[in-house]
Structures are given as structure tokens and as C-alpha cells.
N, C-alpha and C. Protein backbone atom coordinates (compact mmCIF):
# COMPACT_ATOMS: atom_id res chain seq x y z
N UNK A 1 113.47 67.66 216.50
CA UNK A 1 113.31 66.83 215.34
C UNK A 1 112.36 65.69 215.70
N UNK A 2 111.55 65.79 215.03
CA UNK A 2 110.56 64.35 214.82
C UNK A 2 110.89 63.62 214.32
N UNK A 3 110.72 61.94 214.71
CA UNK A 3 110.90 61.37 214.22
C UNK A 3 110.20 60.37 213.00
N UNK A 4 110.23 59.99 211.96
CA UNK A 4 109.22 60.12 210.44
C UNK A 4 108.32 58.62 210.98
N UNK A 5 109.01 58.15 212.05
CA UNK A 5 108.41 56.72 212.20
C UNK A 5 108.19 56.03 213.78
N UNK A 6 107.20 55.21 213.55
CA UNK A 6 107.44 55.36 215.01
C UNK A 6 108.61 54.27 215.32
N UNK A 7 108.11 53.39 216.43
CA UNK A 7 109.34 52.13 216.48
C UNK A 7 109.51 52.84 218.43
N UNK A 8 110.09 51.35 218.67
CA UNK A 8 110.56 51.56 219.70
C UNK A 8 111.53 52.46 219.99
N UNK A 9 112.19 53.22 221.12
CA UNK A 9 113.39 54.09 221.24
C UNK A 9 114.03 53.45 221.65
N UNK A 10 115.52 53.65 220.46
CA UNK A 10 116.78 53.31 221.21
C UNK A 10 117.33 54.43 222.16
N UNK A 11 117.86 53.08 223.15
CA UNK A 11 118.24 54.04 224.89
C UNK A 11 119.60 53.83 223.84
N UNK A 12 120.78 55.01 224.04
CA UNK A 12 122.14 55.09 224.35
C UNK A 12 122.56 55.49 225.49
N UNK A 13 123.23 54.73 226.07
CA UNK A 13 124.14 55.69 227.11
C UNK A 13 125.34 56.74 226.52
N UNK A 14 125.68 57.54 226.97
CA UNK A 14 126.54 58.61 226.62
C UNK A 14 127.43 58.88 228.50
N UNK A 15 128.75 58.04 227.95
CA UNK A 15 129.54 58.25 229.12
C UNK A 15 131.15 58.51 228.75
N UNK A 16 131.40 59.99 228.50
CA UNK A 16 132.58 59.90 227.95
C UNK A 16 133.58 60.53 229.06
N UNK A 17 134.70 60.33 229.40
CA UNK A 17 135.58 61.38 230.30
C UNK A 17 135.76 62.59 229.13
N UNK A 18 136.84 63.43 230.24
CA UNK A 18 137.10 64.59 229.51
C UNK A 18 138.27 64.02 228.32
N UNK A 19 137.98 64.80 227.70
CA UNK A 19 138.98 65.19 226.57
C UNK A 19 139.96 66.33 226.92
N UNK A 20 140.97 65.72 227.15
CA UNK A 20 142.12 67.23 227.83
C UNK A 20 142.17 67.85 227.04
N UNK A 21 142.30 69.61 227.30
CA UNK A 21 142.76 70.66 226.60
C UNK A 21 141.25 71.19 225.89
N UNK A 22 140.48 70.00 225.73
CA UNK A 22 139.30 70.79 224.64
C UNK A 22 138.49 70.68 224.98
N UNK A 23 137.64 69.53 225.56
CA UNK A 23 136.18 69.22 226.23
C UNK A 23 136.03 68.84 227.69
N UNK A 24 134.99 69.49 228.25
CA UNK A 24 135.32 68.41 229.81
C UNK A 24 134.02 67.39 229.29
N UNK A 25 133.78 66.70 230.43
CA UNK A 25 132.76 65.36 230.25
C UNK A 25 131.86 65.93 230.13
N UNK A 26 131.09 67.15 230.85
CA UNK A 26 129.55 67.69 231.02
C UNK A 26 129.48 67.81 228.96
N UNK A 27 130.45 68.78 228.89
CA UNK A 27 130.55 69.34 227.02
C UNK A 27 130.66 67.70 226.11
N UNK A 28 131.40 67.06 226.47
CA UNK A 28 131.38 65.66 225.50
C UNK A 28 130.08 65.57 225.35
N UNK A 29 129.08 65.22 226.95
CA UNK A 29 127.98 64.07 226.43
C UNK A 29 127.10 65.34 225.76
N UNK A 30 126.96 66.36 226.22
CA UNK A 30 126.58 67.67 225.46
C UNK A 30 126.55 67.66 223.79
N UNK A 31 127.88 67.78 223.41
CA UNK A 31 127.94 67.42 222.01
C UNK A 31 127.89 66.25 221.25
N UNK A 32 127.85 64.87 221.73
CA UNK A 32 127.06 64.01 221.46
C UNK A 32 125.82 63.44 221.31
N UNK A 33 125.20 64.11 222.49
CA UNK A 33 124.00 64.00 222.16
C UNK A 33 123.42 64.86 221.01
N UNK A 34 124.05 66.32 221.27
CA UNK A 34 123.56 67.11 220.31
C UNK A 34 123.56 66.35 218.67
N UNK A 35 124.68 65.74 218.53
CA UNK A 35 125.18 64.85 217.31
C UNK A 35 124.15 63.95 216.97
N UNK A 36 123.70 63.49 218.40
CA UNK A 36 122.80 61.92 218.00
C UNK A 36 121.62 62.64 217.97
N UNK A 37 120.99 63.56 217.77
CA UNK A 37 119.84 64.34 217.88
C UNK A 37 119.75 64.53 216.65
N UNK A 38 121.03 64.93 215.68
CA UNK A 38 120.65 65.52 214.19
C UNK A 38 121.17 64.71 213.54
N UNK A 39 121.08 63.27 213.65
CA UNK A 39 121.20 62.67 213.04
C UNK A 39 120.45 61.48 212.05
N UNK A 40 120.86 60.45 211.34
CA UNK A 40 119.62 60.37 210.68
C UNK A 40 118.75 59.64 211.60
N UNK A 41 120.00 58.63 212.61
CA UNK A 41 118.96 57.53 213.23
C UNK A 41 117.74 58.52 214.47
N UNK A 42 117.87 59.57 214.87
CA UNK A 42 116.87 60.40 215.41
C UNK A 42 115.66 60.60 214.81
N UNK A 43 116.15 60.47 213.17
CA UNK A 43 114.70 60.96 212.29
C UNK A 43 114.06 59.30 211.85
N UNK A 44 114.62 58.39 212.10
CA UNK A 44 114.19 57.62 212.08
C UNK A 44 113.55 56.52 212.65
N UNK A 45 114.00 56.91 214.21
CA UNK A 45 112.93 56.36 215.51
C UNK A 45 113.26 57.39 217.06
N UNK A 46 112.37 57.45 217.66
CA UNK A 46 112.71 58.40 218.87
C UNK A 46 114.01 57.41 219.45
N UNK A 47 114.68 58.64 220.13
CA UNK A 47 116.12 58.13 220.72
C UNK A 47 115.55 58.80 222.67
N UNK A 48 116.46 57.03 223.40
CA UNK A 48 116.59 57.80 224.62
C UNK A 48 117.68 57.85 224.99
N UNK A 49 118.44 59.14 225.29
CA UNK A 49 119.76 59.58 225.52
C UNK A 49 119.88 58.98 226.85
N UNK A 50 121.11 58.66 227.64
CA UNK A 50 121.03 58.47 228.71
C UNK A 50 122.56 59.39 229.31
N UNK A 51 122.74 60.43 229.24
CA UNK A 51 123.64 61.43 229.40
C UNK A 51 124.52 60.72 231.28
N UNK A 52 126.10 60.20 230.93
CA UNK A 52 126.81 59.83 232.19
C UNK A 52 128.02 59.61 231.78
N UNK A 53 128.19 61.53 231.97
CA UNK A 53 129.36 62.04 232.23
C UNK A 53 130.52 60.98 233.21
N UNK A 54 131.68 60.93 232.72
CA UNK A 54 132.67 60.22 233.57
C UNK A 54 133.68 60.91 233.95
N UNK A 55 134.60 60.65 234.89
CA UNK A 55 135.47 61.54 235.90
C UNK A 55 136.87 60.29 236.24
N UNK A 56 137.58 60.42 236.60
CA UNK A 56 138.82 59.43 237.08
C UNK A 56 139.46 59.96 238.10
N UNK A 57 138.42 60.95 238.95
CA UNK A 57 139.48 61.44 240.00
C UNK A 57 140.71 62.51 239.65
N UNK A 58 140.36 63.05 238.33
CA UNK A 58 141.02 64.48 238.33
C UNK A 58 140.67 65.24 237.67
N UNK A 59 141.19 66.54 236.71
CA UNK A 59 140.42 67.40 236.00
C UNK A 59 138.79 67.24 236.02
N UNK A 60 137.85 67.82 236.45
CA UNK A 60 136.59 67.58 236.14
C UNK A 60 135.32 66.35 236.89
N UNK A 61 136.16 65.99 237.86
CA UNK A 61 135.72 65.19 239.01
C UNK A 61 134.62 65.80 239.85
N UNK A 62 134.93 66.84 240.10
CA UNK A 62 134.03 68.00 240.89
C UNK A 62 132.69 68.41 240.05
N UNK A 63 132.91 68.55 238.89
CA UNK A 63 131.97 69.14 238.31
C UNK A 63 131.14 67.82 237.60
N UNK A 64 131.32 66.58 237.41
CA UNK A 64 130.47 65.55 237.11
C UNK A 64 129.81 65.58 238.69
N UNK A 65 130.08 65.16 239.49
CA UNK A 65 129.86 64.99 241.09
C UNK A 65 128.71 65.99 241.27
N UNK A 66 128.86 67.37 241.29
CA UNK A 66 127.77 67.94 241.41
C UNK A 66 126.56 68.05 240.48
N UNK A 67 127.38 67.45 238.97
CA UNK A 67 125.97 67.50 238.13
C UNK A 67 125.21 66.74 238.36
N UNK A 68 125.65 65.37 238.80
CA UNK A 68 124.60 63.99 238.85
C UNK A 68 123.96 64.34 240.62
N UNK A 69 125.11 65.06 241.14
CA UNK A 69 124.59 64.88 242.70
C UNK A 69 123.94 65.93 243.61
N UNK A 70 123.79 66.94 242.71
CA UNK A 70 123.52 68.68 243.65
C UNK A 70 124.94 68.60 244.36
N UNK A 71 124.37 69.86 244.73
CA UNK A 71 125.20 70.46 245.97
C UNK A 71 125.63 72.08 245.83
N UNK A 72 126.37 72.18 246.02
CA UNK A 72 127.19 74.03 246.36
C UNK A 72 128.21 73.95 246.04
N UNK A 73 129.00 75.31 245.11
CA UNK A 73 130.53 75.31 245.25
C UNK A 73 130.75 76.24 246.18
N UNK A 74 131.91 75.95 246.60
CA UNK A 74 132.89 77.14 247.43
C UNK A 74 134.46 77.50 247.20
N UNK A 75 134.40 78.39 246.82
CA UNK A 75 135.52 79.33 245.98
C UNK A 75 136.44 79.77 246.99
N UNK A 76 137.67 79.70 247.29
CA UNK A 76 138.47 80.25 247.72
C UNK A 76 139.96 80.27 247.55
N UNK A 77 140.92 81.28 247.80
CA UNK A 77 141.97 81.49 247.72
C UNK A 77 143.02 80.59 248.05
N UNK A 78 143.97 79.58 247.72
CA UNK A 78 144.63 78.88 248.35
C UNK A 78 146.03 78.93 247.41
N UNK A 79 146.81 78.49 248.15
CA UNK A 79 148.25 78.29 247.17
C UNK A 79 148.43 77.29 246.36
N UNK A 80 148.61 77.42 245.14
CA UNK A 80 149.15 76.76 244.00
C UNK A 80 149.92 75.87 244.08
N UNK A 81 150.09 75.51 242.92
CA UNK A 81 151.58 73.89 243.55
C UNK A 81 152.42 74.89 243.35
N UNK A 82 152.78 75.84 242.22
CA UNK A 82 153.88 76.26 242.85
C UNK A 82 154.38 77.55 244.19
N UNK A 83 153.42 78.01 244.74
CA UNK A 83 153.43 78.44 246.13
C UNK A 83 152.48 79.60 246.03
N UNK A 84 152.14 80.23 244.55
CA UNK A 84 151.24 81.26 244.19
C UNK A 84 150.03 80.99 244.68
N UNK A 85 149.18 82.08 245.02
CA UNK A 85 147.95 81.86 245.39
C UNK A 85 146.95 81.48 243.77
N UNK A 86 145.96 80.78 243.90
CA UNK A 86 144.87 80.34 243.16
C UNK A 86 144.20 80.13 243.69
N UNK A 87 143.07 80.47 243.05
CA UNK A 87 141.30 80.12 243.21
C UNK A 87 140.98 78.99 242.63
N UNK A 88 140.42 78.31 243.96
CA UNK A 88 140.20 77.27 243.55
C UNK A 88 138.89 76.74 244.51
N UNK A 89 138.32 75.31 243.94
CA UNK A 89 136.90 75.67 244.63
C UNK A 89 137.16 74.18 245.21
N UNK A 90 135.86 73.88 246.15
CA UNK A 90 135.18 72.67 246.52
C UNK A 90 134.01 72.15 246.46
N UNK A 91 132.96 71.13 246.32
CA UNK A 91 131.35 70.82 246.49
C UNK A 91 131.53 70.43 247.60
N UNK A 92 130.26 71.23 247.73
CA UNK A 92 129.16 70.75 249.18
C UNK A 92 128.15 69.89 248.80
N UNK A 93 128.08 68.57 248.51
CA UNK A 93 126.76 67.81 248.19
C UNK A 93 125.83 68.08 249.16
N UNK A 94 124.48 67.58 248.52
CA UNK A 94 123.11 68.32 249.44
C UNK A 94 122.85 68.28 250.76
N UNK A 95 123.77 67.19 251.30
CA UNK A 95 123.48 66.17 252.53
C UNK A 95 124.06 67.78 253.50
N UNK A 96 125.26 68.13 253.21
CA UNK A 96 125.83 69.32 254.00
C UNK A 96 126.79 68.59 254.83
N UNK A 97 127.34 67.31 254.27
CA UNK A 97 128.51 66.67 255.22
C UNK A 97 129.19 65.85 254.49
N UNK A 98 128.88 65.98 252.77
CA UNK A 98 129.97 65.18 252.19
C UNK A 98 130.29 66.58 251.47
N UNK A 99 132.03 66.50 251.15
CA UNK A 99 132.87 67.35 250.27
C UNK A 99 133.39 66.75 249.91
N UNK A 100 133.30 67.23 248.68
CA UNK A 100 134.18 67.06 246.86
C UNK A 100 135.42 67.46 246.44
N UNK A 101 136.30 67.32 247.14
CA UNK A 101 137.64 68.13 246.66
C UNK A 101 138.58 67.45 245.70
N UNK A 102 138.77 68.25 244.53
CA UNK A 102 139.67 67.61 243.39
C UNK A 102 140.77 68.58 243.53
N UNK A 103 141.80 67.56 243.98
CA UNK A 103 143.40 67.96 244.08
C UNK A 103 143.96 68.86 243.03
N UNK A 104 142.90 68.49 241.62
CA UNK A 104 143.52 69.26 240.16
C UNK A 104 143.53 70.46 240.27
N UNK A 105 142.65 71.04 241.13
CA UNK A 105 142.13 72.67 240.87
C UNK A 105 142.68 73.39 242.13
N UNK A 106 143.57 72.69 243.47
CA UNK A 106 144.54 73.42 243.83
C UNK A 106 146.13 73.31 243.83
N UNK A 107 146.25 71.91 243.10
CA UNK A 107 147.44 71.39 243.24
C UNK A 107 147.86 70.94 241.82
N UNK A 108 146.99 71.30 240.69
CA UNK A 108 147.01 70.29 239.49
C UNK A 108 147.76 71.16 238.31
N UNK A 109 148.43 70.26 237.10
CA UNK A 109 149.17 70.64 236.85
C UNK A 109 149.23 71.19 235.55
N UNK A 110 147.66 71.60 235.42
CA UNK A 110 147.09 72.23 234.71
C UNK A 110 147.33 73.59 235.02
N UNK A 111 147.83 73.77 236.28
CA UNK A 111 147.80 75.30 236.55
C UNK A 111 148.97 75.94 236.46
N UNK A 112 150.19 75.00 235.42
CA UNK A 112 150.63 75.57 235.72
C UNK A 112 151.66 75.57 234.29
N UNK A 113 152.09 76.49 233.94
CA UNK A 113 152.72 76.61 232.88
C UNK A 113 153.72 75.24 232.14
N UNK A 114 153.72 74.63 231.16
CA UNK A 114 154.45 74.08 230.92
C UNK A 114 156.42 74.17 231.60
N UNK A 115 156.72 75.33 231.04
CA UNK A 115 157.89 75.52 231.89
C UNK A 115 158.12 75.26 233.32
N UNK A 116 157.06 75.23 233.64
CA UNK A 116 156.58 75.84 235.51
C UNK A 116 156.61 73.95 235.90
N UNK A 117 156.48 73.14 235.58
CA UNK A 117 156.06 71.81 235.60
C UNK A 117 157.15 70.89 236.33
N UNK A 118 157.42 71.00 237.21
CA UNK A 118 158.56 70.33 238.15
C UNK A 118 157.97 70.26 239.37
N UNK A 119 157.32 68.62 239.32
CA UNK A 119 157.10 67.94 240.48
C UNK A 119 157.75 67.89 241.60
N UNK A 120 159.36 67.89 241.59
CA UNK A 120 160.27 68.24 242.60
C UNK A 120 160.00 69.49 243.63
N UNK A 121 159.66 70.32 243.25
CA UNK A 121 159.12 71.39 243.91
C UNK A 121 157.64 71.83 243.72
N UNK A 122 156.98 71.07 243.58
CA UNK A 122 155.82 71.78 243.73
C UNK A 122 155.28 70.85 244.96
N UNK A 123 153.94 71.70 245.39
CA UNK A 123 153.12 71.47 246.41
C UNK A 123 151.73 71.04 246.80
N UNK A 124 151.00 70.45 247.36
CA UNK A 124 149.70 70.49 247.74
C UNK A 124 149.20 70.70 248.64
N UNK A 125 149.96 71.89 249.48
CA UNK A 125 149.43 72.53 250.12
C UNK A 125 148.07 73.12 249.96
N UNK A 126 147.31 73.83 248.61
CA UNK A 126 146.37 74.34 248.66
C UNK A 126 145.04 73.27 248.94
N UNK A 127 145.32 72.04 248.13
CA UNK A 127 144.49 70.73 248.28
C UNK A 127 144.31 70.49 249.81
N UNK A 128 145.36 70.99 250.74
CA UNK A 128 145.37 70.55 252.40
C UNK A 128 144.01 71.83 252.58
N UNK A 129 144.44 72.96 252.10
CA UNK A 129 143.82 74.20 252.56
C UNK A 129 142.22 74.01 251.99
N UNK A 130 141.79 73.39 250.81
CA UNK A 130 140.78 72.81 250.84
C UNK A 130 140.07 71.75 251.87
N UNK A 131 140.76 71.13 251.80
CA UNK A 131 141.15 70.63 252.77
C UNK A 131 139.76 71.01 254.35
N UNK A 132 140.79 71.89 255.05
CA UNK A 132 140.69 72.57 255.37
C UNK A 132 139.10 73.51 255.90
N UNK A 133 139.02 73.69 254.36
CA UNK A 133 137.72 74.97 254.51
C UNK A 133 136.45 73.62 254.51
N UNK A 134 136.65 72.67 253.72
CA UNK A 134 135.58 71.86 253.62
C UNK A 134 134.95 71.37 255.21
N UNK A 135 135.85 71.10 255.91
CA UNK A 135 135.89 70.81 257.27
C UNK A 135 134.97 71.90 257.94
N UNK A 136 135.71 73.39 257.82
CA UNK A 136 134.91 74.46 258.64
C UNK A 136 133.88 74.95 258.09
N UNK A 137 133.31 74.30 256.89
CA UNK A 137 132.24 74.47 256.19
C UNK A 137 130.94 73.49 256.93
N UNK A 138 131.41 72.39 257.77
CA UNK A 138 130.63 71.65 257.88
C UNK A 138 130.89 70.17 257.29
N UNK A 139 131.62 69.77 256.78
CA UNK A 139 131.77 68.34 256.18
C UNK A 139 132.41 67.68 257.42
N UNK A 140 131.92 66.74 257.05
CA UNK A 140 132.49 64.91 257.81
C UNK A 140 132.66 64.28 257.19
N UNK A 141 132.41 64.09 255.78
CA UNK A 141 132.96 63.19 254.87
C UNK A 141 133.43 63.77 253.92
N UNK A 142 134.55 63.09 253.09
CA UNK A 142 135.58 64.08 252.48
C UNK A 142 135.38 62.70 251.25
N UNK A 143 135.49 63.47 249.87
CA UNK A 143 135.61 62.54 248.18
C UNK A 143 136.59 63.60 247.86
N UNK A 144 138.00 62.91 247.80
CA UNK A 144 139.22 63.48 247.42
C UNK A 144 139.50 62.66 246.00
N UNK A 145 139.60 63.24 244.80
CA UNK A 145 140.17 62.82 243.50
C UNK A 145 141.35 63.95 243.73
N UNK A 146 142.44 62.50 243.17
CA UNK A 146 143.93 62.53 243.28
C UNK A 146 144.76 63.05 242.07
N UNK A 147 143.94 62.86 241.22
CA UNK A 147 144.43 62.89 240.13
C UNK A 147 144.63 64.61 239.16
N UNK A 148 145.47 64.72 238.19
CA UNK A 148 145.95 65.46 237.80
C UNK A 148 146.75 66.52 238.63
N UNK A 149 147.71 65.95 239.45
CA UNK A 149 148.71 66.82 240.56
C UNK A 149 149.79 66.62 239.90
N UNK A 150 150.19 68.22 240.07
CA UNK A 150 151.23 68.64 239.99
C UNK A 150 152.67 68.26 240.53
N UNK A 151 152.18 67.14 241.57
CA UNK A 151 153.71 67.33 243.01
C UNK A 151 152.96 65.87 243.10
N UNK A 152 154.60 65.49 243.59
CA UNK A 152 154.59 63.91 244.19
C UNK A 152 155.24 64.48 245.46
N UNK A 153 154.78 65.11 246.48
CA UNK A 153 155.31 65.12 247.40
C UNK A 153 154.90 64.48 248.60
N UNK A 154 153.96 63.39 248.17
CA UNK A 154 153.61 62.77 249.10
C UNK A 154 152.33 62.96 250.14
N UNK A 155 151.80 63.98 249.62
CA UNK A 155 150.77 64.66 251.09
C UNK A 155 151.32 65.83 251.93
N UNK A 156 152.36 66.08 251.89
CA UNK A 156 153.43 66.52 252.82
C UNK A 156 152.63 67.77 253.01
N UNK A 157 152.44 68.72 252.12
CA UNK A 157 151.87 70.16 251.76
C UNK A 157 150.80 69.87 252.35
N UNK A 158 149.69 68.91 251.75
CA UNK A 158 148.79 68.66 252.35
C UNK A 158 148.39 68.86 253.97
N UNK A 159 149.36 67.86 254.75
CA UNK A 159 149.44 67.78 255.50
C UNK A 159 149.76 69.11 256.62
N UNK A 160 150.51 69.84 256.16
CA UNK A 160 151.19 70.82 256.47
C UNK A 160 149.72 71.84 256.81
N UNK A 161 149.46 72.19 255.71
CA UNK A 161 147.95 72.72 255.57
C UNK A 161 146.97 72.59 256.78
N UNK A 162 147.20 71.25 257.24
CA UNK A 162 146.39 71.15 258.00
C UNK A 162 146.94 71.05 259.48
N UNK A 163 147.84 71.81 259.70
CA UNK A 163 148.63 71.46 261.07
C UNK A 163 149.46 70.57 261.43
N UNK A 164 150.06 69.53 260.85
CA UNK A 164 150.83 68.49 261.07
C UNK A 164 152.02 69.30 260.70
N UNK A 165 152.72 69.16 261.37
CA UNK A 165 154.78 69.33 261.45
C UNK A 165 155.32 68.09 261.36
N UNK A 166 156.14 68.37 260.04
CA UNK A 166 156.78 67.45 259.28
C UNK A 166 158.29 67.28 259.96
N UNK A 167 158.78 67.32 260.81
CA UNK A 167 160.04 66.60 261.12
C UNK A 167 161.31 65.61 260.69
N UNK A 168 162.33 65.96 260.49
CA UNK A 168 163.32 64.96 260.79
C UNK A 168 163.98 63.94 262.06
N UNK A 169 165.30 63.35 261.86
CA UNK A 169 165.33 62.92 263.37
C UNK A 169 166.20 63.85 264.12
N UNK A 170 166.65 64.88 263.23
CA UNK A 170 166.92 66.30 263.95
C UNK A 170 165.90 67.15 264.71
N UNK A 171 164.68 67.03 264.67
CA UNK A 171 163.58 67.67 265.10
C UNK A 171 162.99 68.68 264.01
């Protein structure tokens, strides 16, 4: 769309988080802009979009991170919060020594059935097992978003994941 006039361009920024259940952030600023594109103020002076996607450290953390930042995913098998295996991924940003791991997509509680939803027993073990692969992938620096987990168990799973034995003062 052209615009009928000239005039300076208005800059917008476009920074929305996800919308649970229906949009992630990449799709918000997506369909906003698309919005502010067919709209009238577009036909009435050029617009500069300024597209920045937002994240809070859960659902969709990973995938803003690599849009603004490059990098690689890596897909692998790990256990669920509730002990089932899931696929679930990590970023490799470009550098090849920072990893992206969002707790949501092995431990989050999105994965898991409403019924299924009891923090008491669930785990983050698979988040450790990310964990994990990011390490033997090559990372030294680790961007862990916490958010949207399934389990308050403290790290424990986590931990576990990664070789630590959890003990009492029974042994």
C-alpha cells in the first residue's frame, strides 16, 4: 500500500508478549503490523514498524531469542514433568557458547493435560537433561527462562539430570 501523501514516517514500536493459548509474540507483532499496514493511517503517511517481540522467561522465550539473535535449534528427547518422554528443544546462539533453554518446553505446564497438572509430582528433570545436551553441544554460557513450569520442585530433577544425588540425613 502506498501511501496518498507524503509526510514524515511514523516509527511504532510493536512489542507484545505472547497471548496464551492463541498467539506467540513472533504472530502478535506479525498481525499487528499486518493491521497497521491496512490501515488508514498507512495510506496516509509511510509507517516505520519497529517489530520487538517480548518474552518473560517462559512459553516462547526461545523463539524471540533466536529471532532477534540467530542461532540453531536442537531437538531432543527428554522427560516431561510428568516422567513421559517429550521433545523438546534448545538455541545455540551464533557465538557457539551461549544456550537458550526455556524450562516451558521440557518441564512446562503446557505439556501437560489439565487433569495431569499437579506440581506435587511433577519434574524438571528434562530442563536438567537440556541442561545437559547444551553443555555437550559446546555451551559455556547458559540463558535459562524459568517460567511456565510445571513443578515446584525446586531444581531437584534438574539437578538430578545432571549428576547430583539428592540425599537425606539417612544417606
Amino acid at each position: 500500500m502506498t501511501p496518498a501523501t507524503g509526510g514524515a514516517a511514523v516509527r511504532i514500536a510493536l512489542a507484545p508478549n505472547a497471548f496464551r493459548g492463541s498467539l506467540t509474540a513472533l504472530d502478535a507483532v506479525r498481525c499487528l503490523e499486518n493491521g497497521l499496514r491496512a490501515s488508514a493511517l498507512a495510506e496516509s503517511r509511510p509507517l516505520d514498524v519497529v517489530p520487538m517481540p517480548l518474552a518473560d522467561g517462559g512459553d516462547g522465550t526461545l523463539d524471540v531469542l533466536l529471532a532477534g539473535l540467530g542461532g540453531e535449534r536442537v531437538a531432543l528427547d527428554v522427560i516431561g514433568p510428568r516422567g513421559k518422554p517429550v521433545r523438546a528443544e534448545f538455541g545455540l546462539l551464533g557465538d557457539g557458547q551461549t544456550a537458550v533453554i526455556e524450562m516451558a518446553r521440557a518441564s512446562g505446564v503446557e505439556l501437560l493435560h489439565p487433569d495431569e497438572r499437579d506440581p506435587r509430582v511433577a519434574t524438571t528433570r528434562g530442563t536438567g537433561e537440556l541442561i545437559r545436551a547444551a553443555l555437550e553441544h559446546g555451551a559455556r554460557r547458559l540463558l535459562i527462562g524459568i517460567g511456565g513450569s510445571a513443578t515446584n520442585d525446586g531444581g531437584a530433577g534438574c539437578a538430578e539430570a545432571l549428576g547430583f544425588k539428592l540425599l537425606d540425613e539417612s544417606g
